[in-house]
ModelCIF file with pLDDT and N, C-alpha, C, O atoms, coordinates in Angstrom:
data_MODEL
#
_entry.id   MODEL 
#
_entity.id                         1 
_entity.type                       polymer 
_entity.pdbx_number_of_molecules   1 
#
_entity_poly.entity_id                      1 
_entity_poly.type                           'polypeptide(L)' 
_entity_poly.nstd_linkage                   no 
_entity_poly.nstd_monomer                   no 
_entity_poly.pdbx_seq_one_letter_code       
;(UNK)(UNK)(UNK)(UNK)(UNK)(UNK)(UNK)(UNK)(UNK)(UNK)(UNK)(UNK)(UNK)(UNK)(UNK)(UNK)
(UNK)(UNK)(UNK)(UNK)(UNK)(UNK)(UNK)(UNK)(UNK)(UNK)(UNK)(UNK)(UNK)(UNK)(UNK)(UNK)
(UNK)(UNK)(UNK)(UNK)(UNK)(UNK)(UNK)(UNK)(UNK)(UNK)
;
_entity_poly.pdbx_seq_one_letter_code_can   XXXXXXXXXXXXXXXXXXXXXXXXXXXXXXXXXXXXXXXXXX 
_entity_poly.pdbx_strand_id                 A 
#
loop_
_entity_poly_seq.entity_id 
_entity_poly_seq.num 
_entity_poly_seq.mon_id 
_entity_poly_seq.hetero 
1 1  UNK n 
1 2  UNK n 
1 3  UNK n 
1 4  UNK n 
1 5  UNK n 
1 6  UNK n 
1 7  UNK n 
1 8  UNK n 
1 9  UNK n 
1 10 UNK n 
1 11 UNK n 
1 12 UNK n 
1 13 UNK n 
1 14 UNK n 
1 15 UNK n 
1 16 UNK n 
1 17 UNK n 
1 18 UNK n 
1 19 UNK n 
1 20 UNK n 
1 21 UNK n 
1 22 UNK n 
1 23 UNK n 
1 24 UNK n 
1 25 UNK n 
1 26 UNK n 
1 27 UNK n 
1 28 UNK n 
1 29 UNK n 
1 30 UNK n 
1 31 UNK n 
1 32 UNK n 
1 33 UNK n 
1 34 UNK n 
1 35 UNK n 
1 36 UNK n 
1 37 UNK n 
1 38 UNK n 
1 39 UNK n 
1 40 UNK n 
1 41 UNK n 
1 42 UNK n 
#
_struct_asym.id          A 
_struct_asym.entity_id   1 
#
loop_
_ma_qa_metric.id 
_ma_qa_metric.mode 
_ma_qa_metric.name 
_ma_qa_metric.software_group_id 
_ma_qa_metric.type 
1 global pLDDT . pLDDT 
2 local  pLDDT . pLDDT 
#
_ma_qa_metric_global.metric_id      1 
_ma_qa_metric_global.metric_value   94.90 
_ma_qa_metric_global.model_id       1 
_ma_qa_metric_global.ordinal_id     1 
#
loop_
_ma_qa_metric_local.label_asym_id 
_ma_qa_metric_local.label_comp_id 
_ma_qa_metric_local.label_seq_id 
_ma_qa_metric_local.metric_id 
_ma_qa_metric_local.metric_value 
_ma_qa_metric_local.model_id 
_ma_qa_metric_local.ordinal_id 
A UNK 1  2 97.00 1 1  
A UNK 2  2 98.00 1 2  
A UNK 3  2 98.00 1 3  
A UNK 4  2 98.00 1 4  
A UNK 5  2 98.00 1 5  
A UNK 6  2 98.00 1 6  
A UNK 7  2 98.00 1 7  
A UNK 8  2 98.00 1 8  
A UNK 9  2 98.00 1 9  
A UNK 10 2 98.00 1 10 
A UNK 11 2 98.00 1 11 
A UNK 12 2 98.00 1 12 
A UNK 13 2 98.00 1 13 
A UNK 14 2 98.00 1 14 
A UNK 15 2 97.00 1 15 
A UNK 16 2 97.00 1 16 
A UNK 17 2 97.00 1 17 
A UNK 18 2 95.00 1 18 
A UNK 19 2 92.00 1 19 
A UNK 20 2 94.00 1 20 
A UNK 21 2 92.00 1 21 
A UNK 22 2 95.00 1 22 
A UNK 23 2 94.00 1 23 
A UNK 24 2 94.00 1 24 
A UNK 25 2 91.00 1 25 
A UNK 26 2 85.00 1 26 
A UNK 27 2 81.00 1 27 
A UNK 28 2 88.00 1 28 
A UNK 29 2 94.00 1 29 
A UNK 30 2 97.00 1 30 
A UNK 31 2 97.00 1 31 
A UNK 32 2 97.00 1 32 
A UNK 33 2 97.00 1 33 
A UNK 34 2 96.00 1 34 
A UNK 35 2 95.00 1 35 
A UNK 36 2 88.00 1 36 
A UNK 37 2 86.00 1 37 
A UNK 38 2 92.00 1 38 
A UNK 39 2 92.00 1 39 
A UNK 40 2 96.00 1 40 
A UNK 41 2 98.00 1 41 
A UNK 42 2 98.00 1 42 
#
loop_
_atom_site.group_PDB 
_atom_site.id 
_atom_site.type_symbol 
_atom_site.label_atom_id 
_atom_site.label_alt_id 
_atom_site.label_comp_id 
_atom_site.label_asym_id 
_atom_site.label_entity_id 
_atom_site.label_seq_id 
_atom_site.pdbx_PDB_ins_code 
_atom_site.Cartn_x 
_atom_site.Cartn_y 
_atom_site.Cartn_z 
_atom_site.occupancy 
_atom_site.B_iso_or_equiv 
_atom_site.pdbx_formal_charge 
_atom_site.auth_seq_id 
_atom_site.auth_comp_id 
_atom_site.auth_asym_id 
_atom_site.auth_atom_id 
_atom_site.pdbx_PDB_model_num 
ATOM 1   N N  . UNK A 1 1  ? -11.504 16.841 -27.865 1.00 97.00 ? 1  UNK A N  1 
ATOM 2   C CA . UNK A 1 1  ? -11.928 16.966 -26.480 1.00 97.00 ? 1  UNK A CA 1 
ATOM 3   C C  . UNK A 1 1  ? -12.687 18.247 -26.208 1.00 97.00 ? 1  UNK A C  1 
ATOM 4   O O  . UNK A 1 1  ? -13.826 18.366 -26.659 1.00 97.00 ? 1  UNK A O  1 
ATOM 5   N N  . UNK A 1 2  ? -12.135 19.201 -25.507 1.00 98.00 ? 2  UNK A N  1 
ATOM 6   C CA . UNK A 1 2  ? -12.529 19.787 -25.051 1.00 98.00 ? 2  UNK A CA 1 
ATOM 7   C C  . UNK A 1 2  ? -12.769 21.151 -25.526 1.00 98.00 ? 2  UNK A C  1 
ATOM 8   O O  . UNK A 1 2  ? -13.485 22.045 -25.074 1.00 98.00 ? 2  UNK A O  1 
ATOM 9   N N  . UNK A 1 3  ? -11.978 21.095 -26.574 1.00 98.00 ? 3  UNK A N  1 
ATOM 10  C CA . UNK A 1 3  ? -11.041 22.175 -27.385 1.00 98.00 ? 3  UNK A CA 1 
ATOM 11  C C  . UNK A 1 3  ? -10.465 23.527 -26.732 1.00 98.00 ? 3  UNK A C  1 
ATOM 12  O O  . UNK A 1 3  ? -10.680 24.713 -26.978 1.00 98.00 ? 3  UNK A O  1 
ATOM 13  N N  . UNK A 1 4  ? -9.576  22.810 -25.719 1.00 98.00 ? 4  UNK A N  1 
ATOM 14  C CA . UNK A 1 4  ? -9.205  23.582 -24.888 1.00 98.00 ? 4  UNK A CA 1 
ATOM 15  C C  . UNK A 1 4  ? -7.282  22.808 -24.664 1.00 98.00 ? 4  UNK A C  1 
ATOM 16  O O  . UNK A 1 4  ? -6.981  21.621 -24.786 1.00 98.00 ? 4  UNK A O  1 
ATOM 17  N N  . UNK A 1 5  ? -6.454  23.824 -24.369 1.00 98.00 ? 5  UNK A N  1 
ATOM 18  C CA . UNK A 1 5  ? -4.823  23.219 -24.531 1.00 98.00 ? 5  UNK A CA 1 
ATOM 19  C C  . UNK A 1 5  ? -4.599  24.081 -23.302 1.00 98.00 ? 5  UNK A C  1 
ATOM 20  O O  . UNK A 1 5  ? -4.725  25.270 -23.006 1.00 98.00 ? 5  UNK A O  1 
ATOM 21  N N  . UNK A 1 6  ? -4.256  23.089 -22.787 1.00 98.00 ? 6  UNK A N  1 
ATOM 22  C CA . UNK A 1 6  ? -3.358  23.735 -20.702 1.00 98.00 ? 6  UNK A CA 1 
ATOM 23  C C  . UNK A 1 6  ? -1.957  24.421 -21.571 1.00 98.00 ? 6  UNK A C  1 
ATOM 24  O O  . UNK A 1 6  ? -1.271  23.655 -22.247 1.00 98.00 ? 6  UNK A O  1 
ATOM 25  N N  . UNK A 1 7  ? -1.680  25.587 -21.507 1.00 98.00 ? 7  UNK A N  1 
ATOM 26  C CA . UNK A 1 7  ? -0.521  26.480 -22.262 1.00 98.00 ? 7  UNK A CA 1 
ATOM 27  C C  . UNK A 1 7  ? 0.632   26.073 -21.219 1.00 98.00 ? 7  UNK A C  1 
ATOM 28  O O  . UNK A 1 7  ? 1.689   26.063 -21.849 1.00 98.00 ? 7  UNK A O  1 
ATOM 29  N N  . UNK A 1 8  ? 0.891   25.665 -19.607 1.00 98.00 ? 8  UNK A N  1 
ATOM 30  C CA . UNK A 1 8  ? 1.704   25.792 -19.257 1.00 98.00 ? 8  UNK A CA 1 
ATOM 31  C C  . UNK A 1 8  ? 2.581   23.992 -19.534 1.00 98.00 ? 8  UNK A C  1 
ATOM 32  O O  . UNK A 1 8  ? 3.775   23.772 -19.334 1.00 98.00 ? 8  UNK A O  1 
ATOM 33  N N  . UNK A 1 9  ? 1.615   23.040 -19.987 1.00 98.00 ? 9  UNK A N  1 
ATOM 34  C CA . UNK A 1 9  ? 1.774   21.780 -20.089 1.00 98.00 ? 9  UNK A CA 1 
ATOM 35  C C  . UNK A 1 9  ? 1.639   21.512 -21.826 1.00 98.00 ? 9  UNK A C  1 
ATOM 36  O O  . UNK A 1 9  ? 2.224   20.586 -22.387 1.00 98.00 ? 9  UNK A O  1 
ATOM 37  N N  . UNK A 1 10 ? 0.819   22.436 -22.485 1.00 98.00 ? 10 UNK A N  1 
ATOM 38  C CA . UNK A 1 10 ? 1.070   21.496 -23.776 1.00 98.00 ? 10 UNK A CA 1 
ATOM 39  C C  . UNK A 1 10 ? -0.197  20.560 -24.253 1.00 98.00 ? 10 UNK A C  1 
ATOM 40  O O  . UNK A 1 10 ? -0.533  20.144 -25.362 1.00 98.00 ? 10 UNK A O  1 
ATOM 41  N N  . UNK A 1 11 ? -0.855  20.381 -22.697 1.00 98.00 ? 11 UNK A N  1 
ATOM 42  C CA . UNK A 1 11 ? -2.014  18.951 -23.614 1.00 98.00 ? 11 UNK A CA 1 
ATOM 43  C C  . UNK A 1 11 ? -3.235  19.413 -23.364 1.00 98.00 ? 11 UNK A C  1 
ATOM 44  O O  . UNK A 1 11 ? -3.727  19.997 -22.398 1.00 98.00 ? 11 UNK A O  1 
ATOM 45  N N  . UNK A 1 12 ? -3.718  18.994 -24.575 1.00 98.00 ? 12 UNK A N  1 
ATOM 46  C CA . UNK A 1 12 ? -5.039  18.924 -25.278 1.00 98.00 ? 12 UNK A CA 1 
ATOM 47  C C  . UNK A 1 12 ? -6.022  18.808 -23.842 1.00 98.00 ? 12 UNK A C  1 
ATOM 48  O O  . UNK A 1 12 ? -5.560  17.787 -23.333 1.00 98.00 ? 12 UNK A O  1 
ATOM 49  N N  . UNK A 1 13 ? -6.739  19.126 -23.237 1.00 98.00 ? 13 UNK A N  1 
ATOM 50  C CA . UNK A 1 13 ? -7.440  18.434 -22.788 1.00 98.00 ? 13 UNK A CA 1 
ATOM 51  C C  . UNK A 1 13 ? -9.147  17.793 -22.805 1.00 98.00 ? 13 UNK A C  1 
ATOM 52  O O  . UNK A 1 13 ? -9.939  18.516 -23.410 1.00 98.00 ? 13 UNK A O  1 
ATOM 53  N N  . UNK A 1 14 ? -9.712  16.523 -22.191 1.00 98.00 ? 14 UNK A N  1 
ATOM 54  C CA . UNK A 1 14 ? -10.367 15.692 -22.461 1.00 98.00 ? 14 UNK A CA 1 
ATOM 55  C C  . UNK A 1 14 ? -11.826 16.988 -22.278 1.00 98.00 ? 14 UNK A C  1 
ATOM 56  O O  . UNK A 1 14 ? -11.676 18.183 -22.022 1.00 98.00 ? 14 UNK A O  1 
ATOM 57  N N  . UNK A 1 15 ? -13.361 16.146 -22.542 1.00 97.00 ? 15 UNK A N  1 
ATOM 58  C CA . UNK A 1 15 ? -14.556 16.871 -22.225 1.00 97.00 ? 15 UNK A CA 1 
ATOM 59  C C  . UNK A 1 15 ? -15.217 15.803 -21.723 1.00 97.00 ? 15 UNK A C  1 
ATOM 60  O O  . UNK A 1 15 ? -15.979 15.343 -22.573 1.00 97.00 ? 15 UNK A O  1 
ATOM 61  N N  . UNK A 1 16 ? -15.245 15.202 -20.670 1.00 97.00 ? 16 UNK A N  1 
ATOM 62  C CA . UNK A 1 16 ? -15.061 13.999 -20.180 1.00 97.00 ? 16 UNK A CA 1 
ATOM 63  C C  . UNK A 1 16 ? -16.980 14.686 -19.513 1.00 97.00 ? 16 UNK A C  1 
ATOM 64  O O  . UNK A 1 16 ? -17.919 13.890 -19.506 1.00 97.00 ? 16 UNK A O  1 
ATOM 65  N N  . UNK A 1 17 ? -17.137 15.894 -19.132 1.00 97.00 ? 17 UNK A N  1 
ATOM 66  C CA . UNK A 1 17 ? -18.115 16.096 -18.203 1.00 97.00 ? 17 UNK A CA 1 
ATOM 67  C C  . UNK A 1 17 ? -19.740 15.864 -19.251 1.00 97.00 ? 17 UNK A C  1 
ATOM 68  O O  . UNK A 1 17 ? -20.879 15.648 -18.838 1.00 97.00 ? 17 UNK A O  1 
ATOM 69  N N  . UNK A 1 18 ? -19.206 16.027 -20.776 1.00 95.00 ? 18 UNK A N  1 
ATOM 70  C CA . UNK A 1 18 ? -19.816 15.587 -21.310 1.00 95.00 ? 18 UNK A CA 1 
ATOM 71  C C  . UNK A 1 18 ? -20.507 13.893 -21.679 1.00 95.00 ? 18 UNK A C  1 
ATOM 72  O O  . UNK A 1 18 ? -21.085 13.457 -22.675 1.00 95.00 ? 18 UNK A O  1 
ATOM 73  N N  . UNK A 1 19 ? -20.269 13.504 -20.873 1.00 92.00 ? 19 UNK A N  1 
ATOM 74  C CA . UNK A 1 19 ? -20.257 11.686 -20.381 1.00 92.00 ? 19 UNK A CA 1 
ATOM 75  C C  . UNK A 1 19 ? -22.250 11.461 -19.786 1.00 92.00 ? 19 UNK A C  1 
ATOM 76  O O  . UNK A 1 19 ? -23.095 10.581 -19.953 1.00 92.00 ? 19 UNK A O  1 
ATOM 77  N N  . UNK A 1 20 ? -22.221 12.614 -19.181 1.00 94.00 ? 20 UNK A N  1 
ATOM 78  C CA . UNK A 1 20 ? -23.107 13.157 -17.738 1.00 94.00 ? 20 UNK A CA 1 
ATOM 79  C C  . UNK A 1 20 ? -24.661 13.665 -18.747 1.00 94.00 ? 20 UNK A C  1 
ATOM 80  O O  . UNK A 1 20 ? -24.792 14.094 -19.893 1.00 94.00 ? 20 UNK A O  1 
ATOM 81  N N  . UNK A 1 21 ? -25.445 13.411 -17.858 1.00 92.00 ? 21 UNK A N  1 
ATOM 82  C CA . UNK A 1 21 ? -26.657 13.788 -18.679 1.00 92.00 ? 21 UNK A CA 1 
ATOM 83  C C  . UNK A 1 21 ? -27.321 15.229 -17.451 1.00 92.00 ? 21 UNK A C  1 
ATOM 84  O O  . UNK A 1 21 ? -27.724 14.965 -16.318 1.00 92.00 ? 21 UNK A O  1 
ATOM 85  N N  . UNK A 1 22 ? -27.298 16.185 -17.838 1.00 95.00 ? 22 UNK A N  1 
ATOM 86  C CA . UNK A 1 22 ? -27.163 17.555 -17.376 1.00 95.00 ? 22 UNK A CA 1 
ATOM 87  C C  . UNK A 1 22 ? -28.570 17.593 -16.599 1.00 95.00 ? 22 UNK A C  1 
ATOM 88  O O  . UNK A 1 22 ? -28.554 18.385 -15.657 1.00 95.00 ? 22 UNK A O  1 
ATOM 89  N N  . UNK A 1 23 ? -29.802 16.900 -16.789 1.00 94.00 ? 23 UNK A N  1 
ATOM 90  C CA . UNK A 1 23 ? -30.948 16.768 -15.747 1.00 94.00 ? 23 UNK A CA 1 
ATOM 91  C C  . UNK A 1 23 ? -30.557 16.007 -14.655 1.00 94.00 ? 23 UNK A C  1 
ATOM 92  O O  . UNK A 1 23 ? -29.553 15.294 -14.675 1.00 94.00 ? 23 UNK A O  1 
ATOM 93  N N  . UNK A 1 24 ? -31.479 16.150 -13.475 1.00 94.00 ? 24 UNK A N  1 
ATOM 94  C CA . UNK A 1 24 ? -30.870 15.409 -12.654 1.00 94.00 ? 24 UNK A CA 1 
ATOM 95  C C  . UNK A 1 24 ? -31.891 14.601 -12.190 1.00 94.00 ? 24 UNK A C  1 
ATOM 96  O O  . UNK A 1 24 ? -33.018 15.096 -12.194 1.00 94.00 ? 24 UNK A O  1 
ATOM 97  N N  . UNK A 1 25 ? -31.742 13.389 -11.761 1.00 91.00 ? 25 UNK A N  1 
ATOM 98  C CA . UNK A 1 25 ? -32.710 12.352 -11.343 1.00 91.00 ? 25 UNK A CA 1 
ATOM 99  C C  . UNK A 1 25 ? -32.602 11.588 -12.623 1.00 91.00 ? 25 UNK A C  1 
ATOM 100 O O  . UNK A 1 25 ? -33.652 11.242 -13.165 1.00 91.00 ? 25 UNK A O  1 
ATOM 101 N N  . UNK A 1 26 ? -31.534 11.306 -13.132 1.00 85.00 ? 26 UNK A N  1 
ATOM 102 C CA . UNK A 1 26 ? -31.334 10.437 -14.702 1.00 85.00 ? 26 UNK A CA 1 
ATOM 103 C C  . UNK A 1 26 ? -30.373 9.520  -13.672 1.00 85.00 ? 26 UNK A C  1 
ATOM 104 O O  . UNK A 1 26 ? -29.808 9.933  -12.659 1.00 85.00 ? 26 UNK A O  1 
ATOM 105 N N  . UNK A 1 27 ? -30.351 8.154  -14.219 1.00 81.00 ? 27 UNK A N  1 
ATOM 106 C CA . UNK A 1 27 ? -29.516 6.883  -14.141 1.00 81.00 ? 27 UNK A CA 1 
ATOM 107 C C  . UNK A 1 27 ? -27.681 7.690  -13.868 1.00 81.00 ? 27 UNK A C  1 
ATOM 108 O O  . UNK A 1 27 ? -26.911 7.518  -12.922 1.00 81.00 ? 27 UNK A O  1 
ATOM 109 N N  . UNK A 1 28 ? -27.532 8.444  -14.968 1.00 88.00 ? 28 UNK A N  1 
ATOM 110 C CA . UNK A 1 28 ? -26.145 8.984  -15.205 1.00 88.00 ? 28 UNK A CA 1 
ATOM 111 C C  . UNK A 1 28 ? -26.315 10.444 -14.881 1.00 88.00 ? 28 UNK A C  1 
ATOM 112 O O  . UNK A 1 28 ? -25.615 11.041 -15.700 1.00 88.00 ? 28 UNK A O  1 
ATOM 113 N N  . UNK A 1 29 ? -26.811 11.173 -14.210 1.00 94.00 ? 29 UNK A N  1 
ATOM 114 C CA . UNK A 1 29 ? -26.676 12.418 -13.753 1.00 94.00 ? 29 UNK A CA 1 
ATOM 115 C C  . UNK A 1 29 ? -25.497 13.363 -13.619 1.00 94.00 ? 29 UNK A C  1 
ATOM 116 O O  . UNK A 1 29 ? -24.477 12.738 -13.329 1.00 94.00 ? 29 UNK A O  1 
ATOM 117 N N  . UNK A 1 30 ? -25.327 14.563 -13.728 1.00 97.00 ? 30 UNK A N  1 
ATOM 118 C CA . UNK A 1 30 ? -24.123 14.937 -13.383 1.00 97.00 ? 30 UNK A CA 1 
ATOM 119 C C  . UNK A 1 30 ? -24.261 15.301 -11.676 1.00 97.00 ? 30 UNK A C  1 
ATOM 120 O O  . UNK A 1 30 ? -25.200 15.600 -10.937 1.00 97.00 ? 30 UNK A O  1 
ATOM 121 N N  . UNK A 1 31 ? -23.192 15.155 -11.550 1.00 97.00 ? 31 UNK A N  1 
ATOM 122 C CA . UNK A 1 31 ? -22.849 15.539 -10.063 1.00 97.00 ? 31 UNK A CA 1 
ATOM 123 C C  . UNK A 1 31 ? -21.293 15.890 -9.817  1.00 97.00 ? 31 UNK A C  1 
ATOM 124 O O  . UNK A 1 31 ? -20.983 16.436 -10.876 1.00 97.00 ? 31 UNK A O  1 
ATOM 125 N N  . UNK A 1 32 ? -20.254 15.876 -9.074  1.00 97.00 ? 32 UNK A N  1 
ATOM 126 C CA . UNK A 1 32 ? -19.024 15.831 -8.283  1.00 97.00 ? 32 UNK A CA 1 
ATOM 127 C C  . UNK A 1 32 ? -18.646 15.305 -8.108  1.00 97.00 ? 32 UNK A C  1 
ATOM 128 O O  . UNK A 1 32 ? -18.835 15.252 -6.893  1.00 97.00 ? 32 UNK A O  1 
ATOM 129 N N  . UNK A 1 33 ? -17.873 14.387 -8.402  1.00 97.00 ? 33 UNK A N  1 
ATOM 130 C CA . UNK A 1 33 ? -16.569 13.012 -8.119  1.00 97.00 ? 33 UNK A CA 1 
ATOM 131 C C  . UNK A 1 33 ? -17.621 11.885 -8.365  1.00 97.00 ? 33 UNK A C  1 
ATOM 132 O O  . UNK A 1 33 ? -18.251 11.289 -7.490  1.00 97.00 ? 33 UNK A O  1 
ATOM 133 N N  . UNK A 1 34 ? -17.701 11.688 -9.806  1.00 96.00 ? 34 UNK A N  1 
ATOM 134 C CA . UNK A 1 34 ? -18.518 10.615 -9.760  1.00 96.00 ? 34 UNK A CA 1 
ATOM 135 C C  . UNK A 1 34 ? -17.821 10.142 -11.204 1.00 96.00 ? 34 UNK A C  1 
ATOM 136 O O  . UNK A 1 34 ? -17.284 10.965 -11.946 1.00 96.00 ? 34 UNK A O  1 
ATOM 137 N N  . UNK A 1 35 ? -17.922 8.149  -11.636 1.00 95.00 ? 35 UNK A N  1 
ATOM 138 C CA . UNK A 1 35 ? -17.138 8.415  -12.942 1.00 95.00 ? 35 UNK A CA 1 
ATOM 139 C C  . UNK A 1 35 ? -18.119 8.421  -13.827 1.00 95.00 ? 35 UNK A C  1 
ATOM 140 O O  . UNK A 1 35 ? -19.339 8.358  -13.673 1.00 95.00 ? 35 UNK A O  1 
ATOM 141 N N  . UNK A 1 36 ? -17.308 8.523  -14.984 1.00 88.00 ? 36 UNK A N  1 
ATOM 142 C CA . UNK A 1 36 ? -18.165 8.746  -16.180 1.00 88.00 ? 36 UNK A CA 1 
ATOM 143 C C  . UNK A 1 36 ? -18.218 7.718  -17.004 1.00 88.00 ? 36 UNK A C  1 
ATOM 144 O O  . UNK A 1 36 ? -17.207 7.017  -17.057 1.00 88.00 ? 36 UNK A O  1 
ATOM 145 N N  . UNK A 1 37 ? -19.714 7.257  -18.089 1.00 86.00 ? 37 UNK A N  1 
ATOM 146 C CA . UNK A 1 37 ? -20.297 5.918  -18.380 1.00 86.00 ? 37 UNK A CA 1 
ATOM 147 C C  . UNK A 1 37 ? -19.031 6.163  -20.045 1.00 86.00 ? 37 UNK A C  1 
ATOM 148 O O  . UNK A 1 37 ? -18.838 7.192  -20.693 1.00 86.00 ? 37 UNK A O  1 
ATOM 149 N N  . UNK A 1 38 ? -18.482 4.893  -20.221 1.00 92.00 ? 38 UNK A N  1 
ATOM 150 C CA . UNK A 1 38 ? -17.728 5.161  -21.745 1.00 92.00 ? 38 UNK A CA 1 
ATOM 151 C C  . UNK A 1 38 ? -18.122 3.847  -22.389 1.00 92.00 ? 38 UNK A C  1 
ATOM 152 O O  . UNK A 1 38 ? -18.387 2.762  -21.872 1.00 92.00 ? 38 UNK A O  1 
ATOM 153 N N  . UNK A 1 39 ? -18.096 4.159  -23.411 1.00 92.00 ? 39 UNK A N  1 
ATOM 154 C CA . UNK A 1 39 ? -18.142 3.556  -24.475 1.00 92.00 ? 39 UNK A CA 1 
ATOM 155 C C  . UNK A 1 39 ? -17.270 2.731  -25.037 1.00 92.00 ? 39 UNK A C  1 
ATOM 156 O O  . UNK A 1 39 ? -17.285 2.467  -26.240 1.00 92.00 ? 39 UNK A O  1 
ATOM 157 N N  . UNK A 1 40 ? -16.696 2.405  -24.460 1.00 96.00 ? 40 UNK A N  1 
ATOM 158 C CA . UNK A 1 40 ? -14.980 1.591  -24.458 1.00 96.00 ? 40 UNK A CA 1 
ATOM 159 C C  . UNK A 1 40 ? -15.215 0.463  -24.588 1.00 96.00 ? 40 UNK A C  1 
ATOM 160 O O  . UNK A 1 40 ? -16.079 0.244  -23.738 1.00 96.00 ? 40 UNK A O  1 
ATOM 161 N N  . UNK A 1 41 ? -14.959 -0.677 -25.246 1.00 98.00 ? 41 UNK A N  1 
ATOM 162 C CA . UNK A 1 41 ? -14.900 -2.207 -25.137 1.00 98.00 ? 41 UNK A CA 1 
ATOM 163 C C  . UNK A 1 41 ? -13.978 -2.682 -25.897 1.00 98.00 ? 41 UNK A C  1 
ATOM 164 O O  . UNK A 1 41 ? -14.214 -3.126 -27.020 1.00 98.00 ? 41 UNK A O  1 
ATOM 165 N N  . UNK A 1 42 ? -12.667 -2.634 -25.293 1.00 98.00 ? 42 UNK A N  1 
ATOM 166 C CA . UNK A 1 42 ? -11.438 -3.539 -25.250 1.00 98.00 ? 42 UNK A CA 1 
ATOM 167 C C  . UNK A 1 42 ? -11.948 -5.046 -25.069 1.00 98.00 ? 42 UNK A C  1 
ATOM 168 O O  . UNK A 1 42 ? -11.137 -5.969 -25.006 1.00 98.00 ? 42 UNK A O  1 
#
C-alpha cells in the first residue's frame, strides 16, 4: 500500500489516492470524496 503502518492501530495502510490521475480535466481526476476506479472483477 502505502508503505505506511497507523502505530496506534497496527494496520498497514492502503494508497488508494493512487487510483486518481493527478491532471485535472481527465475522465478519473483527482479531487475530494470521490471513489476510486479498481481493477477488481469478482
Amino acid at each position: 500500500g502505502s508503505r505506511v503502518v497507523s502505530p496506534s492501530t497496527g494496520f498497514l495502510m492502503n494508497n488508494g489516492i493512487m487510483w486518481f490521475d493527478p491532471e485535472q480535466g481527465k475522465p478519473n481526476s483527482l479531487g475530494p470524496d470521490k471513489a476510486c476506479l479498481m481493477n477488481v472483477c469478482p
